[in-house]
N, C-alpha and C. Protein backbone atom coordinates (compact mmCIF):
# COMPACT_ATOMS: atom_id res chain seq x y z
N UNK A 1 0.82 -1.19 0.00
CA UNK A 1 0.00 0.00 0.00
C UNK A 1 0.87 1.25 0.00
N UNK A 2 1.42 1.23 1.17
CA UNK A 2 2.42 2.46 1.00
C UNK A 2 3.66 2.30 -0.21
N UNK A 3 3.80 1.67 -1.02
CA UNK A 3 4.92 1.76 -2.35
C UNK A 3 3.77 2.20 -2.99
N UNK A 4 3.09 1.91 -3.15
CA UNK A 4 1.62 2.26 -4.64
C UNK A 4 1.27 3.91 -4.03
N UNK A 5 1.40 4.20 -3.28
CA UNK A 5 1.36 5.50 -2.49
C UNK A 5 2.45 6.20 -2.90
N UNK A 6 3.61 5.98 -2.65
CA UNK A 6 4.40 6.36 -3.09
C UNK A 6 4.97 6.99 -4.59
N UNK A 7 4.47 5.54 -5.01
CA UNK A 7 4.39 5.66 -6.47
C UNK A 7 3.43 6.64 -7.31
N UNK A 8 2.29 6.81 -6.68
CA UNK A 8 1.24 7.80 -6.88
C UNK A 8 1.31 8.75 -6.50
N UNK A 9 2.20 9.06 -5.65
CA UNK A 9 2.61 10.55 -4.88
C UNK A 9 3.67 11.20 -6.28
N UNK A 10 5.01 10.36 -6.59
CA UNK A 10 6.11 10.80 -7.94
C UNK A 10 5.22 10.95 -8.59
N UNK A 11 3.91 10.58 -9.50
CA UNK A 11 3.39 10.80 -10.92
C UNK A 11 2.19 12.36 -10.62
N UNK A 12 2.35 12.32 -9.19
CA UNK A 12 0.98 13.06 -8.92
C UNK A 12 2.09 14.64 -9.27
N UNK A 13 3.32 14.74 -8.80
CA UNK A 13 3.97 15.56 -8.31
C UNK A 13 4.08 16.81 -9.75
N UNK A 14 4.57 16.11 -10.72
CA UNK A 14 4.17 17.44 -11.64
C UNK A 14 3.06 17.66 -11.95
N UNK A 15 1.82 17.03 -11.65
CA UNK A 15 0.49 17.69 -12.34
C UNK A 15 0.64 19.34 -11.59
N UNK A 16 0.89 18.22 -10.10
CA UNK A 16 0.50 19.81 -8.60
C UNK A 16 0.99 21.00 -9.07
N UNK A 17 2.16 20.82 -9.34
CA UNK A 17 3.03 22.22 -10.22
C UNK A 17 2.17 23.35 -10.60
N UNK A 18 1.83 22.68 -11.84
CA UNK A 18 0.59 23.95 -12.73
C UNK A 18 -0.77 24.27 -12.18
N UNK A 19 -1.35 24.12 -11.21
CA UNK A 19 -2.08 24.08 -10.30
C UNK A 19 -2.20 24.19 -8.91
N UNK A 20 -3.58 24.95 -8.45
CA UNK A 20 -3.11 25.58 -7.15
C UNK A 20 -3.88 24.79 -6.49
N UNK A 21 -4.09 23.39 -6.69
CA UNK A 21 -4.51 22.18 -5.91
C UNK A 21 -3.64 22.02 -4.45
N UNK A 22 -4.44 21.61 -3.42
CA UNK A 22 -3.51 21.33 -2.04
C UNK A 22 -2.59 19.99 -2.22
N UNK A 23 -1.38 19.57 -2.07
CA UNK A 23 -0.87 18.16 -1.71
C UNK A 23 -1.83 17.31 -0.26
N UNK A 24 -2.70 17.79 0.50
CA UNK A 24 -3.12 17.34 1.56
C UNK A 24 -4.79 17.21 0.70
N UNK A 25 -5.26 18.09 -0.05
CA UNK A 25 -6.20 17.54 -0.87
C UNK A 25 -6.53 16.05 -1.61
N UNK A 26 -4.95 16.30 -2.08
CA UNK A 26 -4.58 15.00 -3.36
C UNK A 26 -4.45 13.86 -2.23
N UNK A 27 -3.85 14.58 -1.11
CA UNK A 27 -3.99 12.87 -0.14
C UNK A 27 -4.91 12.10 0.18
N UNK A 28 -5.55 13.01 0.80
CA UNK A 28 -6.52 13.00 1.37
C UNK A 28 -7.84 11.82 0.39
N UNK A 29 -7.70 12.75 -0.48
CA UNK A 29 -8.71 12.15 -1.59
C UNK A 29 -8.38 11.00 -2.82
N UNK A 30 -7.29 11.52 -3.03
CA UNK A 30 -7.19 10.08 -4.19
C UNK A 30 -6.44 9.03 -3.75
N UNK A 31 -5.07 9.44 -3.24
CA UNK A 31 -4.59 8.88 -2.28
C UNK A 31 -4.79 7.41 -1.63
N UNK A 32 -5.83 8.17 -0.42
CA UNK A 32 -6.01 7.53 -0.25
C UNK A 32 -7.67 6.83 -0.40
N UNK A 33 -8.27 7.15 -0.97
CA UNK A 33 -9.55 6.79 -1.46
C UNK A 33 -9.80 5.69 -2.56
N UNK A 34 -8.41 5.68 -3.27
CA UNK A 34 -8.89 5.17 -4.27
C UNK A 34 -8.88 3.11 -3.80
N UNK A 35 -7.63 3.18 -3.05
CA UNK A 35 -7.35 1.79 -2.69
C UNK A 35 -8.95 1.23 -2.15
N UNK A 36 -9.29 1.79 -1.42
CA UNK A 36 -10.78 1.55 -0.55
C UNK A 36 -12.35 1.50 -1.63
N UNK A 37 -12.02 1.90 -2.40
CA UNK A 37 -12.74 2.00 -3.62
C UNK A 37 -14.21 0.72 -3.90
N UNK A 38 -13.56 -0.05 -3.62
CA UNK A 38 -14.64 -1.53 -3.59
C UNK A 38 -16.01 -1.06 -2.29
N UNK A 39 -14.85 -0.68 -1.58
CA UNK A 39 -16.45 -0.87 -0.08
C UNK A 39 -16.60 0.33 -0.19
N UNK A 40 -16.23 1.68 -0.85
CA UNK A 40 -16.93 2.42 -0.82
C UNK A 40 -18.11 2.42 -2.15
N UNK A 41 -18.18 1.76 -2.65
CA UNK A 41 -19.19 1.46 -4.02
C UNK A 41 -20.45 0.24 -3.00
N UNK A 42 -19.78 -0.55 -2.25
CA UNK A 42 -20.91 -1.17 -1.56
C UNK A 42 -21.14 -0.67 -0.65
N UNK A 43 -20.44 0.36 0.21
CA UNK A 43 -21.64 1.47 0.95
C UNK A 43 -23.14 2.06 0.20
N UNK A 44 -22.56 2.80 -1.01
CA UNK A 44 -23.57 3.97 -1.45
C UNK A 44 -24.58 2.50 -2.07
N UNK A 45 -24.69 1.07 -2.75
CA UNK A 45 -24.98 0.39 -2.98
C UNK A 45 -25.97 0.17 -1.85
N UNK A 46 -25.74 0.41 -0.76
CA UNK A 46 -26.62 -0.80 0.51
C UNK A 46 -27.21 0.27 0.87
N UNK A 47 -27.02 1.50 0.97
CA UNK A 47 -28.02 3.25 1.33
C UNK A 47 -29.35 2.96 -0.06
N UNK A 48 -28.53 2.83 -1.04
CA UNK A 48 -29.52 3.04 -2.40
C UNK A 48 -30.41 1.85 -1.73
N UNK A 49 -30.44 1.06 -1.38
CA UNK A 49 -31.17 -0.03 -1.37
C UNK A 49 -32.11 -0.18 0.22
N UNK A 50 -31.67 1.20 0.62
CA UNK A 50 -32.83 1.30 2.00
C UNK A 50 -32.42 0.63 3.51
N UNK A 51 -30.87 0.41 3.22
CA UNK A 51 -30.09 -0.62 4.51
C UNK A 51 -28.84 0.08 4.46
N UNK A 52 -29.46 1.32 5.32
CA UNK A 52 -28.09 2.62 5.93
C UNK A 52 -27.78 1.92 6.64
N UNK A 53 -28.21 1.20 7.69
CA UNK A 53 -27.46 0.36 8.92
C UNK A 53 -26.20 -0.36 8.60
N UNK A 54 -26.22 -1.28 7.14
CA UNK A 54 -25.26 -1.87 6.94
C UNK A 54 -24.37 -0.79 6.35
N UNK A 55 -24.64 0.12 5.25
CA UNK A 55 -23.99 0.89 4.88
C UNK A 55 -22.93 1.88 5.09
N UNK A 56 -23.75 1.98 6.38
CA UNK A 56 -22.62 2.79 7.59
C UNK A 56 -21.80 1.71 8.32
N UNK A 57 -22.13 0.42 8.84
CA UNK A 57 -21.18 -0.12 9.34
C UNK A 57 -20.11 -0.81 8.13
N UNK A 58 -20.11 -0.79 7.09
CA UNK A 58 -19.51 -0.63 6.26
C UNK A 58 -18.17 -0.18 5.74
N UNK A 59 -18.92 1.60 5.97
CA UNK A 59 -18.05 2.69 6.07
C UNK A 59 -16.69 2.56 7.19
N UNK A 60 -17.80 2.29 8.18
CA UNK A 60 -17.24 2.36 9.78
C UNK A 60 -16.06 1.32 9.74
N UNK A 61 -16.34 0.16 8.89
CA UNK A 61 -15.07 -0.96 8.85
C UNK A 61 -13.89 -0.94 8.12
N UNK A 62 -14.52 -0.17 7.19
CA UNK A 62 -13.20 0.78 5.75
C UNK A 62 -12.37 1.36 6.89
N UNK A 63 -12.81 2.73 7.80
CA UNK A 63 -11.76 3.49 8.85
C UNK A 63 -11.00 2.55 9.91
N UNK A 64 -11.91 1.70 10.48
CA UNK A 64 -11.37 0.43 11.57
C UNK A 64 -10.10 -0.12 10.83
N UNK A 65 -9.91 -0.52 9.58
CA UNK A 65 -9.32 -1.33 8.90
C UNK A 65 -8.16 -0.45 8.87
N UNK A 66 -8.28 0.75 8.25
CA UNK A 66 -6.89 1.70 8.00
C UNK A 66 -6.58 2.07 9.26
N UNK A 67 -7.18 2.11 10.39
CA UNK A 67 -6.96 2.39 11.52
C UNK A 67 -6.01 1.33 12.41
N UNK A 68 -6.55 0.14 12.30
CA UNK A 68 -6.03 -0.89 12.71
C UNK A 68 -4.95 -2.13 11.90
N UNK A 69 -4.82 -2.14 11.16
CA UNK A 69 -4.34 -2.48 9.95
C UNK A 69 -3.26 -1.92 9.13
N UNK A 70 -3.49 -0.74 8.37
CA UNK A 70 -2.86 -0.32 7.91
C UNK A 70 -1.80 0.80 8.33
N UNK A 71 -2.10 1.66 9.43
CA UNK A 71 -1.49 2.94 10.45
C UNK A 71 -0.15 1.83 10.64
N UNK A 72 -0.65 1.45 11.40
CA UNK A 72 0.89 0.23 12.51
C UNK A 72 2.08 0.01 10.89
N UNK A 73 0.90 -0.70 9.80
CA UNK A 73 2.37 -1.02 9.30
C UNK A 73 2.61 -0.20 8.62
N UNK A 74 2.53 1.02 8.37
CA UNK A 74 2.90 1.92 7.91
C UNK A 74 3.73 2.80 8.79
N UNK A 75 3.75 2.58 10.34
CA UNK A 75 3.96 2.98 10.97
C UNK A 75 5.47 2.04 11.21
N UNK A 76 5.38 1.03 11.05
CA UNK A 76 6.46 0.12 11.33
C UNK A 76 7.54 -0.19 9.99
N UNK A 77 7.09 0.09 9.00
CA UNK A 77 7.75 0.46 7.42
C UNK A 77 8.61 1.64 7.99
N UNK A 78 8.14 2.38 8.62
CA UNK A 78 9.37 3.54 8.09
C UNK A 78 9.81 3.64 9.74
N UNK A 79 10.03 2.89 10.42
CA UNK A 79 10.99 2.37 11.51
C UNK A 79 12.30 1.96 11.09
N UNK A 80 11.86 0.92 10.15
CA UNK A 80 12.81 -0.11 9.21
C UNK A 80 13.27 0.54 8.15
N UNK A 81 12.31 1.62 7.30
CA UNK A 81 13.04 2.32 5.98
C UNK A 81 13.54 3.77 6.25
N UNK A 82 14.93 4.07 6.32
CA UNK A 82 15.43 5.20 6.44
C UNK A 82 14.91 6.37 5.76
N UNK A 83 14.86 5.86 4.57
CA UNK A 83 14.62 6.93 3.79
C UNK A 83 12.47 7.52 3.75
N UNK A 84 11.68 6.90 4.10
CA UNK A 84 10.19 6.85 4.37
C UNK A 84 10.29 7.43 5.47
N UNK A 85 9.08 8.65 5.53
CA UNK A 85 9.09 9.36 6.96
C UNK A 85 7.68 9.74 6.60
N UNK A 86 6.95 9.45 7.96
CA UNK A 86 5.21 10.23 8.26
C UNK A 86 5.40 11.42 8.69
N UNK A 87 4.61 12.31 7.77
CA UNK A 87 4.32 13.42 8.43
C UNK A 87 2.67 13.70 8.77
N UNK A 88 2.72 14.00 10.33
CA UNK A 88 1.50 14.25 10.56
C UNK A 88 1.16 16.11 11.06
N UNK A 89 0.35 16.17 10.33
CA UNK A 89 0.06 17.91 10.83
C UNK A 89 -1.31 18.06 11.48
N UNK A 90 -1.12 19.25 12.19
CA UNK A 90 -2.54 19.43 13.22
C UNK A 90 -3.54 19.16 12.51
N UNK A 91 -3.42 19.77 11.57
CA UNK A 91 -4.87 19.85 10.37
C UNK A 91 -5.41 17.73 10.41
N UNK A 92 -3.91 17.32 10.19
CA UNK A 92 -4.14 15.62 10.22
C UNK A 92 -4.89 15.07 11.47
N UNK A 93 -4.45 15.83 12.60
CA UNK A 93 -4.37 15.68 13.96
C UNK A 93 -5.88 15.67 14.07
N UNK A 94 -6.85 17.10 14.58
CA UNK A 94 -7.79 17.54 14.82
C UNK A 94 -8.61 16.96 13.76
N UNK A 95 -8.58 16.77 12.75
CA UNK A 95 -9.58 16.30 11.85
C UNK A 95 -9.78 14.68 11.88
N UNK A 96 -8.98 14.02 12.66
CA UNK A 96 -8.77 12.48 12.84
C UNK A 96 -9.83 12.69 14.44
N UNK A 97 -9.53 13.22 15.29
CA UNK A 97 -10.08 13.72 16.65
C UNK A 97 -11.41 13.79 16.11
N UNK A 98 -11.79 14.80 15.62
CA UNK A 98 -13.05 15.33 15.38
C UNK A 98 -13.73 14.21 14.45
N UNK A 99 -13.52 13.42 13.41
CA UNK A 99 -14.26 12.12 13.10
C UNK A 99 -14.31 10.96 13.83
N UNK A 100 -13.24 10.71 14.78
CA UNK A 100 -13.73 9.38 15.70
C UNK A 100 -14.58 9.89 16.71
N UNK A 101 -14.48 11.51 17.45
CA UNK A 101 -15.82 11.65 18.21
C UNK A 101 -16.99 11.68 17.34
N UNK A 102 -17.19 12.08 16.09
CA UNK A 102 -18.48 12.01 15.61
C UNK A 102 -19.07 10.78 15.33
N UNK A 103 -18.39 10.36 14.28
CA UNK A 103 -18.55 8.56 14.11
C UNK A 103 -19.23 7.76 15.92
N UNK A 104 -18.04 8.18 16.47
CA UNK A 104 -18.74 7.42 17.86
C UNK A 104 -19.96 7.88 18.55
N UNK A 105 -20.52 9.05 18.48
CA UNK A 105 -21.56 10.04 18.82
C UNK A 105 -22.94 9.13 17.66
N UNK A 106 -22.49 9.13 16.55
CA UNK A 106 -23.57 8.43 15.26
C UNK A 106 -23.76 6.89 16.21
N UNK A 107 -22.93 6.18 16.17
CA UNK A 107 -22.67 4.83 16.89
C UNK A 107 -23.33 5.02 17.87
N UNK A 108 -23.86 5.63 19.35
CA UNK A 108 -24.11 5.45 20.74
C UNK A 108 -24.94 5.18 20.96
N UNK A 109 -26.58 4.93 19.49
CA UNK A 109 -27.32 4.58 19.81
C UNK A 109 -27.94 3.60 18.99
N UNK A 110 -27.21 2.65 18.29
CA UNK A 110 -27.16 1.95 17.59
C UNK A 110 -27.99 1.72 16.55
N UNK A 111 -28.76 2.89 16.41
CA UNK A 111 -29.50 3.01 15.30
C UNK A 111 -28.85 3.48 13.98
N UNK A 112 -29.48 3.62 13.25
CA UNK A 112 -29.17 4.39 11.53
C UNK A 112 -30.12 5.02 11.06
N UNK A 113 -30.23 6.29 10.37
CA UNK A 113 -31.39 6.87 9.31
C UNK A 113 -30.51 7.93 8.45
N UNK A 114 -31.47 8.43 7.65
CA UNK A 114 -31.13 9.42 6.72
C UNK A 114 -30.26 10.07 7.30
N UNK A 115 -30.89 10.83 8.11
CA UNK A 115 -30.28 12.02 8.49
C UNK A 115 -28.84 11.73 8.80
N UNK A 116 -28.40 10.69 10.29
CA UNK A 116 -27.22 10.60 10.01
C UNK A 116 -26.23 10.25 9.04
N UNK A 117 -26.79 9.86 8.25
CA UNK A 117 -25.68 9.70 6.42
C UNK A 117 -25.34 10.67 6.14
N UNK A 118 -26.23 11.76 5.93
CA UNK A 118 -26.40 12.70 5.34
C UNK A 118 -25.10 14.16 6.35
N UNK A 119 -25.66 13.58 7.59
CA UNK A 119 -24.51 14.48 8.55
C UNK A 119 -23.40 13.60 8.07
N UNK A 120 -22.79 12.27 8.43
CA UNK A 120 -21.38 12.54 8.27
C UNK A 120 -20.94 12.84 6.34
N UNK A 121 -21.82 12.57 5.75
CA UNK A 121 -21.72 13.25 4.21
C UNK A 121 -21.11 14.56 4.24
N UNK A 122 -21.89 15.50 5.29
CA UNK A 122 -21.62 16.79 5.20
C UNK A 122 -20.57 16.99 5.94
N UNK A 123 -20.06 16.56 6.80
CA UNK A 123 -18.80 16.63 7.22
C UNK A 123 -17.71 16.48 6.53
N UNK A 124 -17.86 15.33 6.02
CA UNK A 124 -17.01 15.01 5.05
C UNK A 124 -16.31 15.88 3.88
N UNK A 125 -18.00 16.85 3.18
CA UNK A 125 -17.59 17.49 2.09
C UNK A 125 -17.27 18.68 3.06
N UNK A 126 -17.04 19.21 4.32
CA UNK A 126 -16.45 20.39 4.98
C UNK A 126 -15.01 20.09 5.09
N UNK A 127 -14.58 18.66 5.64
CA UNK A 127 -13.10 18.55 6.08
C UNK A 127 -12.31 18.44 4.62
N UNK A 128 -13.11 17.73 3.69
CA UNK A 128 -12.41 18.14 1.57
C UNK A 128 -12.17 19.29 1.67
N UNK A 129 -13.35 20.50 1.92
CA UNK A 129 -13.14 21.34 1.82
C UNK A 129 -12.15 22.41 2.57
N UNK A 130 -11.68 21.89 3.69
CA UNK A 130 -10.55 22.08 4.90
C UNK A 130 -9.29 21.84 3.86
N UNK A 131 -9.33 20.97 3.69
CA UNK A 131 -7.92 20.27 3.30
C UNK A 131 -7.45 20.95 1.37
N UNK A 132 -8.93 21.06 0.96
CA UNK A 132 -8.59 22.08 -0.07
C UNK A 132 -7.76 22.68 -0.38
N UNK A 133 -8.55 24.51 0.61
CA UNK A 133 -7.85 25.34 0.91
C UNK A 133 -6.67 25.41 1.78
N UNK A 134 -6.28 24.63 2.55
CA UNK A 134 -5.16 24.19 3.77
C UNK A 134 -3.59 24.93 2.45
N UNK A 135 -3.25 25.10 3.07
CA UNK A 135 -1.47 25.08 2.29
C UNK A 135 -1.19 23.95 2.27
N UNK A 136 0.00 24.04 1.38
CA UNK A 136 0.64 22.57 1.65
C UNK A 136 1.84 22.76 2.31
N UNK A 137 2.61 21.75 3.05
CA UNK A 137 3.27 21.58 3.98
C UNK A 137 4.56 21.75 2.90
N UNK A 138 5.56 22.69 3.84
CA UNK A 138 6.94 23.31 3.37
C UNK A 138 7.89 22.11 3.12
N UNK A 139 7.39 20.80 3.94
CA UNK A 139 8.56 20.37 3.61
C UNK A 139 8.52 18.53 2.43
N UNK A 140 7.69 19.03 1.86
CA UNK A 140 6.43 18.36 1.04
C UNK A 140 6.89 18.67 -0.53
């Protein structure tokens, strides 16, 4: 995951040039979105079909997974690789904070409906929109 990342980061690097696109945009979103790509097509699949319940726990297992799964060894890759380094910024920080309290707030009552889809939807298109406009990091 992280070499195909990598690899997608070198080809991404001259588009960014001619464009006043964020590098924390491009992460954020293609990045890392695209690998996850399958269960996010059977989320919006199981909403269309009137079973938000599954749809969201779904979602909820896509973040568990990169959370639990993928962080560590990515985390443990560049222990071992000198040259690989994480950078995490507040913007990374607070916006990771602020979706596991919401997510868990949606979760506390083990229900599902519209509305909450629709809230973390809108969150979602606010923190894109965070990471948009954000600068990109100097040493990036």
């Amino acid at each position: 995951m992280s070499a195909c990342a990598d690899l997608a980061t070198e080809h991404i690097s001259p588009v960014l040039y001619g464009t006043k696109v964020s590098q924390y945009f491009i992460g954020v979103t293609l990045i890392a979105m695209v690998p996850e790509l399958p269960e996010i097509v059977n989320g919006i699949q199981f909403a269309l079909q009137n079973n938000m319940s599954l749809s969201i726990e779904v979602g909820s297992s896509l973040a568990v997974q990169v959370c639990m799964i993928q962080m560590p060894v990515l985390v443990l890759f560049s222990v071992f690789s000198p040259g690989f380094t994480l950078l995490f910024s507040d913007l990374h920080l607070w916006s990771s904070i602020f979706s596991v309290i919401l997510v868990n707030y949606i979760f506390m009552d083990g229900k599902c409906d519209y509305f909450q889809g629709t809230v973390l939807v809108v969150v979602y298109f606010i923190l894109m929109a965070t990471y948009y406009f954000a600068p990109s990091p100097a040493g990036c």
